[in-house]
Protein backbone atom coordinates (compact mmCIF):
# COMPACT_ATOMS: atom_id res chain seq x y z
CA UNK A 1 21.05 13.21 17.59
CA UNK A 2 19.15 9.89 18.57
CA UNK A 3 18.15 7.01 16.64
CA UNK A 4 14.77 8.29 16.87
CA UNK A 5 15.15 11.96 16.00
CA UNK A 6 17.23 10.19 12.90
CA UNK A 7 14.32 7.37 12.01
CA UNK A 8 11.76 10.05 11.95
CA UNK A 9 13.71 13.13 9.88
CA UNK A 10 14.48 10.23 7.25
CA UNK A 11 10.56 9.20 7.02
CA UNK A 12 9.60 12.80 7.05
CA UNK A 13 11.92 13.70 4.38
CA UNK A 14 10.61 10.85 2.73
CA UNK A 15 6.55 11.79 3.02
CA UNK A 16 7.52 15.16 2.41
CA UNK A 17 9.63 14.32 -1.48
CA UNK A 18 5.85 12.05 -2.29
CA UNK A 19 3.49 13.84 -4.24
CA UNK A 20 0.46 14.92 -1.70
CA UNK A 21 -1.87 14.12 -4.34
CA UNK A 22 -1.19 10.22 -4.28
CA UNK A 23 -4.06 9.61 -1.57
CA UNK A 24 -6.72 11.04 -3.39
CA UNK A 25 -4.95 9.13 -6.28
CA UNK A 26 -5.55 6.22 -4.60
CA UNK A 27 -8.98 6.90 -2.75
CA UNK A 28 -10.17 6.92 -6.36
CA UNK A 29 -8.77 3.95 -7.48
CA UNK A 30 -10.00 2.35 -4.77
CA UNK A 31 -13.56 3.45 -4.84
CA UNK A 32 -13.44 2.42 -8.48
CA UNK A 33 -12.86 -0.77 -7.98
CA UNK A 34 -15.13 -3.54 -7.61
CA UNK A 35 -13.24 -5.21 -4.65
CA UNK A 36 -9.53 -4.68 -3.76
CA UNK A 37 -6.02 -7.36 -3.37
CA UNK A 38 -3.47 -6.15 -1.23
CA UNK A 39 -0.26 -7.79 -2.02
CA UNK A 40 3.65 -7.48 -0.68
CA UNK A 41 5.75 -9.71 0.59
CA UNK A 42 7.93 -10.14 4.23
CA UNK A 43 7.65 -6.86 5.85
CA UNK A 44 5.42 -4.98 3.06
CA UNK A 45 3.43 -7.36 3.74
CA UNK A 46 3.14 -6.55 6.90
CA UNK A 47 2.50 -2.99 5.73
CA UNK A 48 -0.27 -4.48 3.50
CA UNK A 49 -2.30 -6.40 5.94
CA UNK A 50 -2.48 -3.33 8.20
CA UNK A 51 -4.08 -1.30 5.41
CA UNK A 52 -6.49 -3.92 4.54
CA UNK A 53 -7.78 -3.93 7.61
CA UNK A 54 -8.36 -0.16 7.55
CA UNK A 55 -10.05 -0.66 4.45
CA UNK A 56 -12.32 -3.24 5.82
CA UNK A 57 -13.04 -0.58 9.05
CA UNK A 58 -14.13 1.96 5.88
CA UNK A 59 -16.25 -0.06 4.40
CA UNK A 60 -14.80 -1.70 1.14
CA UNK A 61 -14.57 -5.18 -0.15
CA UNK A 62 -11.01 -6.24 0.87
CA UNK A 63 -8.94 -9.13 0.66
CA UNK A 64 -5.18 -9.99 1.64
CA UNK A 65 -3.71 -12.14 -1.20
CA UNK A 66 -2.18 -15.60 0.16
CA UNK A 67 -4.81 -15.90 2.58
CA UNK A 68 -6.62 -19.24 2.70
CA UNK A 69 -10.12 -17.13 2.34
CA UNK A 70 -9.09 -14.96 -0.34
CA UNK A 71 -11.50 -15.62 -3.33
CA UNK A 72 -10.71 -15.63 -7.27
CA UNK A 73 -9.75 -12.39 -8.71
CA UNK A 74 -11.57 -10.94 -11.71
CA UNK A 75 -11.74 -7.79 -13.82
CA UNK A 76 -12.84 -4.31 -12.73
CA UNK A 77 -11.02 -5.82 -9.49
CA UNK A 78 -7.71 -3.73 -8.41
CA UNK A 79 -4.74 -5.49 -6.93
CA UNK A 80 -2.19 -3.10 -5.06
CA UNK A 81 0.76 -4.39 -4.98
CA UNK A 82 3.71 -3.37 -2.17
CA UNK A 83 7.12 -3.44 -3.18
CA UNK A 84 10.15 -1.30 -2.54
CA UNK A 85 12.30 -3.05 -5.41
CA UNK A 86 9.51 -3.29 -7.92
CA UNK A 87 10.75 -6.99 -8.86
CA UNK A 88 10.11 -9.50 -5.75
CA UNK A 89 9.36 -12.66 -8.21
CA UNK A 90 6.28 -13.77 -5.82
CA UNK A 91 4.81 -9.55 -6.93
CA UNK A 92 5.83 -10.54 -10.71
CA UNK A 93 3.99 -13.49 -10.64
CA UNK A 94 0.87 -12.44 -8.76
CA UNK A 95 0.54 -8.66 -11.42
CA UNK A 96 0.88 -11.23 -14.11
CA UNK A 97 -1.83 -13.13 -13.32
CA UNK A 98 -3.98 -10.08 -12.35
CA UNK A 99 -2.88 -8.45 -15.55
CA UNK A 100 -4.11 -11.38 -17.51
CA UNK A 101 -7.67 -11.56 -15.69
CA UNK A 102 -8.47 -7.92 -16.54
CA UNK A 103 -7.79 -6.49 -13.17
CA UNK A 104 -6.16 -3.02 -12.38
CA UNK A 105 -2.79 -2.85 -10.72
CA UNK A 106 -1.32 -0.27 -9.06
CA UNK A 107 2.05 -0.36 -7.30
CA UNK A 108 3.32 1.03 -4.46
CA UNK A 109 6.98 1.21 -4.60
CA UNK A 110 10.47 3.05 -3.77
CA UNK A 111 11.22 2.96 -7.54
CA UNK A 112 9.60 4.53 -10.88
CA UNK A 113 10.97 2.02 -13.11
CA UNK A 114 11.05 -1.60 -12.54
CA UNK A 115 9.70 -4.79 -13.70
CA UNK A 116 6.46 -4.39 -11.86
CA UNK A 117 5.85 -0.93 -12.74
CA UNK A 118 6.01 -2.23 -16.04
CA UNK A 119 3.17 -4.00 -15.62
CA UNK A 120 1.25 -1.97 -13.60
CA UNK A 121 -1.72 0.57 -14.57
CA UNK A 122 -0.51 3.20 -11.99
CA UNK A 123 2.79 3.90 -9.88
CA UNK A 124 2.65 5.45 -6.56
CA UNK A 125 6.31 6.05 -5.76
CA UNK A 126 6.98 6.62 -1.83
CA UNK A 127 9.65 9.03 -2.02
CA UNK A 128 12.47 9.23 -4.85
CA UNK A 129 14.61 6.38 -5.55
CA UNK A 130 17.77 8.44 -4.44
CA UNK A 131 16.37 8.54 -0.62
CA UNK A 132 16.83 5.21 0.19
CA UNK A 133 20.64 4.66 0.90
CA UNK A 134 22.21 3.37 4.17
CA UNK A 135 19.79 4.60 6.70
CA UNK A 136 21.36 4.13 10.30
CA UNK A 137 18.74 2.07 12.70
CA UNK A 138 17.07 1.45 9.68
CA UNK A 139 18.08 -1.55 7.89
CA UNK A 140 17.27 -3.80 4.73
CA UNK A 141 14.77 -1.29 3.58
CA UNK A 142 13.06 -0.32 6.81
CA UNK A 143 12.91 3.39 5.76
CA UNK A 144 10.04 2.03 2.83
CA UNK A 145 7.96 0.01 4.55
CA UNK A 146 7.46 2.61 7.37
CA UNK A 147 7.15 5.68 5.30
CA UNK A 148 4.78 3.37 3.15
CA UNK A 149 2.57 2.44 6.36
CA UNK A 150 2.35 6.35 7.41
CA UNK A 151 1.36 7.54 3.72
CA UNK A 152 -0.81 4.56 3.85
CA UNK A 153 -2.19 5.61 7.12
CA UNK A 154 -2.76 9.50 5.77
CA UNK A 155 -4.64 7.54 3.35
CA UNK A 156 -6.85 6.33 5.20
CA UNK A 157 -7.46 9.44 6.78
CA UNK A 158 -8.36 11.34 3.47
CA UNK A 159 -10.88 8.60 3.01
CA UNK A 160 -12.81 9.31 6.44
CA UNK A 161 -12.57 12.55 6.28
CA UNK A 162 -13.63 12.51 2.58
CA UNK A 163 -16.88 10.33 3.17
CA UNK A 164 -17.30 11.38 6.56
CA UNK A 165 -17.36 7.90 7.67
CA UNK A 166 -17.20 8.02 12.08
CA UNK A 167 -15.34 6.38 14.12
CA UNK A 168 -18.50 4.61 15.85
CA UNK A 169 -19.01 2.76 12.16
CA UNK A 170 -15.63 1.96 11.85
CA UNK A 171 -15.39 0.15 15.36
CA UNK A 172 -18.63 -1.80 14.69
CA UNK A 173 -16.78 -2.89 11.66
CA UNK A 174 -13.53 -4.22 14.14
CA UNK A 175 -12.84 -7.76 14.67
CA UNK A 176 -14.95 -8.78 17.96
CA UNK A 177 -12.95 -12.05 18.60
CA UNK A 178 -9.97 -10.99 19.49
């Protein structure tokens, strides 16, 4: 078997052990909230720019913490924050302050119990924590961030398909300096 056929049965088995209610979960959370932080760090952050940006094509009020334009948090706001372990100390520091504003959190993680589920209003666990051993062609937590981007991706779809929101609106929404 190839290093693809291996890369995709892992994220499959992955999508397929996450609860298929998590993206309405999350549709509703977002659509609750008065604008939305997205929040991970190295390559879930990555992950977390890309679904920003698909937010901002569907119409919500979305901002990318650590970017120089990113304004001043405040309640009824809702930070998502992506992290495999639960405890990157940049995640810890950001939910604390969010926590302390009045903001919701929800985090997006590998794990159930860590020190940022702790503080976090909801948990949306990608998988179970047992799945993520030595992957081969997948290293340093690989398997995450890409099962993360496709359940963040199926998201996304619930949402346009949801609010019937067309393509033709999304594009208009695109970047146009590119």
């Amino acid at each position: 078997m190839g290093h693809r056929r291996l890369i995709i049965d892992k994220i499959t088995g992955i999508l397929d052990a996450t609860d298929v209610s998590y993206d309405k979960q999350l549709t509703t959370m977002v659509d609750k909230a008065s604008r939305i932080f997205i929040a991970g760090a190295g390559r879930s952050a990555l992950v977390a720019r890309f679904f920003a940006m698909r937010l901002m094509h569907g119409g919500y009020d979305v901002f990318v913490v650590g970017e120089i334009v990113t304004p001043s948090l405040k309640k009824g706001d809702l930070l998502i924050v992506i992290s495999g372990s639960g405890e990157t100390e940049t995640m810890i520091a950001f939910a604390k302050r969010a926590k302390d504003l009045g903001a919701e959190i929800v985090l997006i993680s590998s794990r159930t119990s860590s020190t940022l589920a702790d503080m976090s209003n909801s948990v949306i666990p990608i998988g179970n924590p047992d799945m993520y051993g030595k992957v081969v062609g997948m290293p340093m937590g690989t398997v995450f961030e890409l099962s993360t981007l496709i359940f963040l991706e199926a998201t996304i779809s619930h949402i346009i398909h949801e609010k019937g929101i067309a393509e033709e609106e999304m594009r208009a929404r695109h970047a146009n300096l590119e």
